[in-house]
Protein backbone atom coordinates (compact mmCIF):
# COMPACT_ATOMS: atom_id res chain seq x y z
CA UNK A 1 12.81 -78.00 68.07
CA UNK A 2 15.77 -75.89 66.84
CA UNK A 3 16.65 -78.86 64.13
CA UNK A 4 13.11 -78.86 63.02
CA UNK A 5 12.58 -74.65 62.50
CA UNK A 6 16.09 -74.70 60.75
CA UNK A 7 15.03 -77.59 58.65
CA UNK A 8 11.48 -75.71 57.71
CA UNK A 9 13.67 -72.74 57.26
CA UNK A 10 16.23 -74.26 55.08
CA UNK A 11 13.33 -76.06 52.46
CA UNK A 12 11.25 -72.81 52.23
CA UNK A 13 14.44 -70.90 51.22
CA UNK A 14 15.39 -73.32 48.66
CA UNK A 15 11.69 -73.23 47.65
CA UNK A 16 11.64 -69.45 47.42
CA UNK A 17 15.14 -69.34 45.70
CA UNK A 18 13.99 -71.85 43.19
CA UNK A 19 11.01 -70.05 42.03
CA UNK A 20 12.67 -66.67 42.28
CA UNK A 21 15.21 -68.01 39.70
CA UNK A 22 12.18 -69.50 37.70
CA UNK A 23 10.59 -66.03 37.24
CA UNK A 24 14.43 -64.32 36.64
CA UNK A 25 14.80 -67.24 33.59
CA UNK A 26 11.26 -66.61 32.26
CA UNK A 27 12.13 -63.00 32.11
CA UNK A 28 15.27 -63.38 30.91
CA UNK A 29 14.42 -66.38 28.46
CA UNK A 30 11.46 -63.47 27.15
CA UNK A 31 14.15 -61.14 26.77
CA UNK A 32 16.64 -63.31 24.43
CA UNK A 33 13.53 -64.64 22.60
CA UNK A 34 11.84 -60.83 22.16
CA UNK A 35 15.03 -59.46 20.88
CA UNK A 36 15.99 -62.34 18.39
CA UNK A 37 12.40 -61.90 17.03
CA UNK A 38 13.52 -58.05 16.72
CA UNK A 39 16.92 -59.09 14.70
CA UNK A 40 15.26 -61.56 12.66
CA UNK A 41 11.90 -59.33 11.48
CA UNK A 42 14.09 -55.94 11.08
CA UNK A 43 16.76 -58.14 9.26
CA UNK A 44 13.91 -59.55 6.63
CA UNK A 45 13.27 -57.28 3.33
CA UNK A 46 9.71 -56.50 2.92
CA UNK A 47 9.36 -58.92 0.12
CA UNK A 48 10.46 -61.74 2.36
CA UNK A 49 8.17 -60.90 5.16
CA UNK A 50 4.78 -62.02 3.65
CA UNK A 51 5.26 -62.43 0.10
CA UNK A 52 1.87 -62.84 -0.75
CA UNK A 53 0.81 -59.81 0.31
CA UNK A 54 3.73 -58.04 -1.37
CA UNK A 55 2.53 -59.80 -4.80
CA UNK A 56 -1.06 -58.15 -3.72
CA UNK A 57 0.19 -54.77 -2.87
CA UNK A 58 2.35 -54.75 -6.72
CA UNK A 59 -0.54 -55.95 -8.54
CA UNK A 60 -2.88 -53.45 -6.63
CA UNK A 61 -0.33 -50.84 -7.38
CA UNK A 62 -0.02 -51.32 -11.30
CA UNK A 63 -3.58 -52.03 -11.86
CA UNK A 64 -5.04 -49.28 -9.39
CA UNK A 65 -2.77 -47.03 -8.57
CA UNK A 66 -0.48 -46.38 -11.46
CA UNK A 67 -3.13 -44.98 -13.99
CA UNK A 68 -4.21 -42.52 -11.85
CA UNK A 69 -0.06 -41.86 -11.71
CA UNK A 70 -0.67 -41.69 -14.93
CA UNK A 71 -3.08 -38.77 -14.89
CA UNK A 72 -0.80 -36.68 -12.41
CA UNK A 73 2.26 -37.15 -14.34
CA UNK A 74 -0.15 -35.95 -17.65
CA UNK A 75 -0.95 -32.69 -15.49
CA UNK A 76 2.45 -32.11 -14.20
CA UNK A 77 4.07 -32.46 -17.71
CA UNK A 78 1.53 -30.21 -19.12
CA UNK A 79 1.57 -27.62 -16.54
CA UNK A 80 5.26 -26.94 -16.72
CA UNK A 81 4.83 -26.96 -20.87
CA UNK A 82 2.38 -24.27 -20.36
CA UNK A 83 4.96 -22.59 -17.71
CA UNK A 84 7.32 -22.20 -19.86
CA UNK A 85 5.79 -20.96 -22.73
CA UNK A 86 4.31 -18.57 -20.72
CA UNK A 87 7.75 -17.55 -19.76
CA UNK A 88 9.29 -17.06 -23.01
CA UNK A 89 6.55 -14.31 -23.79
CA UNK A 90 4.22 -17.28 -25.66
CA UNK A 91 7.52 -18.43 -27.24
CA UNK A 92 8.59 -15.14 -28.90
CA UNK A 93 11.86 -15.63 -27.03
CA UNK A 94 11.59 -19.16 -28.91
CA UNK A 95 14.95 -21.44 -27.27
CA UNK A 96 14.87 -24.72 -28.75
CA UNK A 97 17.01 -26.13 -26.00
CA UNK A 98 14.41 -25.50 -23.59
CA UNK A 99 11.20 -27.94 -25.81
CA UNK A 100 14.53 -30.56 -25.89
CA UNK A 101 15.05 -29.97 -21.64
CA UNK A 102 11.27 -30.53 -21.52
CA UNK A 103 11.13 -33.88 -23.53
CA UNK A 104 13.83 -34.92 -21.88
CA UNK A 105 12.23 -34.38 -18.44
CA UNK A 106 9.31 -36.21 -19.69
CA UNK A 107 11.04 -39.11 -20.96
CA UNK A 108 13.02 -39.40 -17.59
CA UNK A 109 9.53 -39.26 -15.91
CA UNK A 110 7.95 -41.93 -17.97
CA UNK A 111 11.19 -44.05 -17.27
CA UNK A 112 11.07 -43.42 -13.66
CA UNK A 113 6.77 -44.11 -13.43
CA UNK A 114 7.48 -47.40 -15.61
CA UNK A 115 9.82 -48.89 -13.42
CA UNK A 116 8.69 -47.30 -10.15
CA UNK A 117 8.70 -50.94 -8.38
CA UNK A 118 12.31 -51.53 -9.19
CA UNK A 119 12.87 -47.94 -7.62
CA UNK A 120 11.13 -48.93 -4.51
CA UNK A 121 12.92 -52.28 -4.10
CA UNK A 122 15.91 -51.33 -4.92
CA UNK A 123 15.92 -48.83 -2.60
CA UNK A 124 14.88 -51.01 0.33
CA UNK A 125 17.67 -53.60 -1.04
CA UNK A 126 20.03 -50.32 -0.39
CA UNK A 127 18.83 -49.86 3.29
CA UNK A 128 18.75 -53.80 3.75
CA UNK A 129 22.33 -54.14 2.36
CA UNK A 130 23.72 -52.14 5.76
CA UNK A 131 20.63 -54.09 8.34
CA UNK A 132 22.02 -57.33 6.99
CA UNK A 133 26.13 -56.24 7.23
CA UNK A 134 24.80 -54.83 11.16
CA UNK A 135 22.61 -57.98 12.40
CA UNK A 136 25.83 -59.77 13.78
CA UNK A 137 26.57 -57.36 16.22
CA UNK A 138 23.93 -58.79 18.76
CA UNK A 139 25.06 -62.31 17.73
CA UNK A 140 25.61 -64.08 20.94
CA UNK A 141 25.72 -60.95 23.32
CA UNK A 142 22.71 -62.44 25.05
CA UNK A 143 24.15 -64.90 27.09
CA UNK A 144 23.25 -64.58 30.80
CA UNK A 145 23.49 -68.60 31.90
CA UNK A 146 26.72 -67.19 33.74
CA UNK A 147 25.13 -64.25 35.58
CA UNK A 148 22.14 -65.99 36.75
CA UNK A 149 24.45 -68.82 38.40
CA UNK A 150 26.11 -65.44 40.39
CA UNK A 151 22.21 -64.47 41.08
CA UNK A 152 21.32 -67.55 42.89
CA UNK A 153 24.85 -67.48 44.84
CA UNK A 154 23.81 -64.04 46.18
CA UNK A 155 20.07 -65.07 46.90
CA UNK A 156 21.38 -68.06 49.44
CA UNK A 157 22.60 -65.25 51.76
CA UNK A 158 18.98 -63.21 51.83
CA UNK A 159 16.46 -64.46 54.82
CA UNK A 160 13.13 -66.07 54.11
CA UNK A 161 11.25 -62.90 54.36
CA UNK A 162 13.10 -61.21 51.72
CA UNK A 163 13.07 -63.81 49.35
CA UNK A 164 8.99 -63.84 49.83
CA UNK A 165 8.65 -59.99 48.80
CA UNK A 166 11.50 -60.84 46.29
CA UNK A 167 9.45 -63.47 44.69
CA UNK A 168 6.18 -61.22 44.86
CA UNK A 169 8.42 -58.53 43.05
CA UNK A 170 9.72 -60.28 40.28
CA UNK A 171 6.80 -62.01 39.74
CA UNK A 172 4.61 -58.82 39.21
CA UNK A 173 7.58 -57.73 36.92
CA UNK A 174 7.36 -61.08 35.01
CA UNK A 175 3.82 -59.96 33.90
CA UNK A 176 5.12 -56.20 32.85
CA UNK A 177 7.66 -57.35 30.61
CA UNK A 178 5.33 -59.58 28.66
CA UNK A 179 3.42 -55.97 28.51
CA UNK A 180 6.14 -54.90 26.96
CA UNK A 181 7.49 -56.99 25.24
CA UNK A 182 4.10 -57.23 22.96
CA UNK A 183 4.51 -53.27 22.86
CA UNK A 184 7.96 -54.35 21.23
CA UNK A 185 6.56 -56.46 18.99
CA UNK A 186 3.54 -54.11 17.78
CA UNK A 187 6.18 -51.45 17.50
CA UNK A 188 8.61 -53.88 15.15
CA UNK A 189 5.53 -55.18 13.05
CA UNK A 190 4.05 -51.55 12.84
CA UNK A 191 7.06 -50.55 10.56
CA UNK A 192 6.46 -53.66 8.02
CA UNK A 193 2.62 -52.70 7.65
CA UNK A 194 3.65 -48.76 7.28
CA UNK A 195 6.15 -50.02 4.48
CA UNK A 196 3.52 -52.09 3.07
CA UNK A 197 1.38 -48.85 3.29
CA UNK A 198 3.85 -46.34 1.68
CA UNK A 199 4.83 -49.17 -1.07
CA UNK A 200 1.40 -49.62 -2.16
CA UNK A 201 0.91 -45.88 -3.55
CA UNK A 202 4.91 -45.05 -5.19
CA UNK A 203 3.48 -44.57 -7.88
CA UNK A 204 1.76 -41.59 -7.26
CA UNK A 205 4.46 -39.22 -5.77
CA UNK A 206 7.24 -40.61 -7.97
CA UNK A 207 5.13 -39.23 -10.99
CA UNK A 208 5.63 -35.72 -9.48
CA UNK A 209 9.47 -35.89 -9.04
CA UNK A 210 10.48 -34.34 -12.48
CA UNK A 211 8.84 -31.29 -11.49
CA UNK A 212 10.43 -28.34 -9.73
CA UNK A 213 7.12 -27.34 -7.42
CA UNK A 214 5.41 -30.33 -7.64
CA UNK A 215 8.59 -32.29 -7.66
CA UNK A 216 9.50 -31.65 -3.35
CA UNK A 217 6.29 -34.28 -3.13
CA UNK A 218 8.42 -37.25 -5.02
CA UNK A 219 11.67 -36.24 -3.56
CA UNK A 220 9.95 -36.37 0.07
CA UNK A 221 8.54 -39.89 -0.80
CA UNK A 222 11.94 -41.00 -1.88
CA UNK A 223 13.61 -39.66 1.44
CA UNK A 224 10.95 -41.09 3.80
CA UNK A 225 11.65 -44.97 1.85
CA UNK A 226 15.31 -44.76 2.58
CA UNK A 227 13.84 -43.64 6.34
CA UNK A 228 11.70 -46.27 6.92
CA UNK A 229 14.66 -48.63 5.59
CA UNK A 230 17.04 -47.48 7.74
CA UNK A 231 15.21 -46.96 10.78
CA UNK A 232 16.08 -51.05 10.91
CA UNK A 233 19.54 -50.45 11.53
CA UNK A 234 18.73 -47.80 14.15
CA UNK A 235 16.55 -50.57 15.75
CA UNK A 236 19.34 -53.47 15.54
CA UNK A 237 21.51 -50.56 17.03
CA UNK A 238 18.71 -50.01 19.74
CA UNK A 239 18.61 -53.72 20.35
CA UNK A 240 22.47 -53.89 20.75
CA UNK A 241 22.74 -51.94 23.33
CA UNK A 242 20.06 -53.29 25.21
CA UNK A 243 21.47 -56.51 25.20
CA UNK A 244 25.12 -55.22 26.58
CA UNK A 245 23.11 -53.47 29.64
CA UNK A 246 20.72 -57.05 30.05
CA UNK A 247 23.73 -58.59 30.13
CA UNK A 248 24.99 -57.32 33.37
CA UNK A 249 21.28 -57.30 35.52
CA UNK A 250 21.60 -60.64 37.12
CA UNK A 251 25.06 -59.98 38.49
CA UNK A 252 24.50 -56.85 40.23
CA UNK A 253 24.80 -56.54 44.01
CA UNK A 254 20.90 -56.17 45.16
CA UNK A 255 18.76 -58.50 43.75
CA UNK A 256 15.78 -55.84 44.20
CA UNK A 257 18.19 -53.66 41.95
CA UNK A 258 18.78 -56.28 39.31
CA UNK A 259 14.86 -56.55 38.93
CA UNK A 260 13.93 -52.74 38.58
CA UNK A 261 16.84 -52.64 36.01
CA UNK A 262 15.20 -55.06 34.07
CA UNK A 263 12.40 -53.34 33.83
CA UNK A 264 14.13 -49.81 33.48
CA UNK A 265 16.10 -51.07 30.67
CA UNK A 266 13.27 -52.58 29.03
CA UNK A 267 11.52 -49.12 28.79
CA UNK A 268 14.13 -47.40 27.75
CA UNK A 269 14.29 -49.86 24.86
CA UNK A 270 10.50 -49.26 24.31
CA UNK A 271 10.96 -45.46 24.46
CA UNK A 272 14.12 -46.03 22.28
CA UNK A 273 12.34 -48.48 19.32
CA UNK A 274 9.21 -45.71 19.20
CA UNK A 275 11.82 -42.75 18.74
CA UNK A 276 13.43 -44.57 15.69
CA UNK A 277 11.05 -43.42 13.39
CA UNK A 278 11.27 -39.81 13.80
CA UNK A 279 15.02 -39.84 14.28
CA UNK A 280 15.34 -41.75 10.77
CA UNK A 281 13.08 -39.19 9.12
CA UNK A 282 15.08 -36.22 10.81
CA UNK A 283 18.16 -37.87 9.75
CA UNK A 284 17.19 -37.77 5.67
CA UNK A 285 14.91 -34.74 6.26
CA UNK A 286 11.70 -36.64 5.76
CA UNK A 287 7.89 -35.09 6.18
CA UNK A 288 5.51 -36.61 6.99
């Protein structure tokens, strides 16, 4: 009777171990798959992303969007003519060096309006330059075959009992990382469609940036592109890290721990990946 509760015993551990491991390699499998989608979407310039709707977006902004650029930089250029004539007492105090300052200023405007796509790409080439030069540092730092073969060592010596709630646990978890990990990815894919969004209308603030009241509108635009470009790095630095603490869950001492760290360090990675946008903007003293 002994021989027949040990043997029930023995195939509903290896049962219970077997699909405990299952839901550990599905997390963990989610995990390495989530954050080489992160590397490989942050690490892709916004022309390469969908280049159809890039073509869209530059054809919508030189057709739409830069007359009406057009009309501001008009306004702008007029208004500071008008400034500074008013100024020099209606050009009594007549200083030819200030008309030659002004047409300068609005030559460097029209130059800078007329090739405000090659602005905007070039500066998200800048920004991309450094994401590309960073992506190898998660390069094969997501490697936990070797942890998970410790894991199952350590679940042979837990009872039947706690190996059910242990498979009840992991497998609620299982379902709360997918949760997150498509908060992740609306969080990653969010910062394409806001660059596609603040792309789509340079035109507009650039045309302000000769100016010196209007011009803190062109210069703010400028600050929040190189932002939004290097809030990638500050992701791939995000992702990193997570990926050195991941690394470690499956080998730690309580199986119950390595679960809840999982999930703890998958949060803090959420938390981390929704801060990136401010803390780029604070960085290069971005509104907005």
């Amino acid at each position: 009777m002994d021989f027949l509760f040990d043997s029930l015993t023995g195939w509903l551990q290896e049962g219970l171990i077997e699909a405990v491991m299952d839901n550990f390699r599905d997390m963990f499998e989610g995990i390495n798959t989530q954050v080489g989608d992160i590397a490989a979407n942050v690490g892709r310039a916004p022309d390469a992303w969908q280049p159809g709707v890039f073509d869209m977006l530059r054809t919508l902004s030189d057709t739409v969007i830069l007359p009406v650029a057009g009309l501001v930089l008009t306004f702008v250029l007029t208004y500071e003519l008008i400034q500074m004539i008013i100024e020099k007492n209606n050009m009594a105090d007549f200083d030819a060096f200030q008309i030659y300052k002004w047409l300068m200023k609005s030559f460097i405007a029209v130059f800078i309006l007329s090739n405000t796509w090659n602005i905007v790409v070039g500066t998200f080439a800048l920004a991309q330059s450094v994401v590309d030069g960073s992506a190898g540092v998660i390069s094969g730092s997501l490697d936990v075959g070797l942890a998970l073969a410790d894991l199952e060592a350590m679940l042979q010596t837990i009872s039947v009992w706690g190996l059910i709630g242990l498979w009840l646990e992991s497998y609620i978890i299982r379902f709360c990382l997918l949760a997150m990990n498509i908060i992740i990815m609306v969080i990653i894919f969010g910062r394409l469609i806001e660059i596609y969004l603040v792309v789509s209308i340079a035109p507009i603030p650039l045309a302000t940036i000769v100016n010196r009241e209007w011009g803190q509108a062109g210069t703010n635009y400028l600050k929040g592109l190189l932002a939004l470009g290097f809030q990638g790095f500050l992701i791939l630095v995000c992702v990193a890290i997570y990926a050195a603490l991941v690394q470690a869950i499956p080998a730690a001492a309580n199986a119950h721990a390595a679960v809840w760290a999982t999930v703890g360090y998958t949060t803090l990675l959420c938390f981390s990946l929704f801060r990136t946008g401010g803390l780029a903007r604070s960085l290069f003293g971005a509104h907005g």
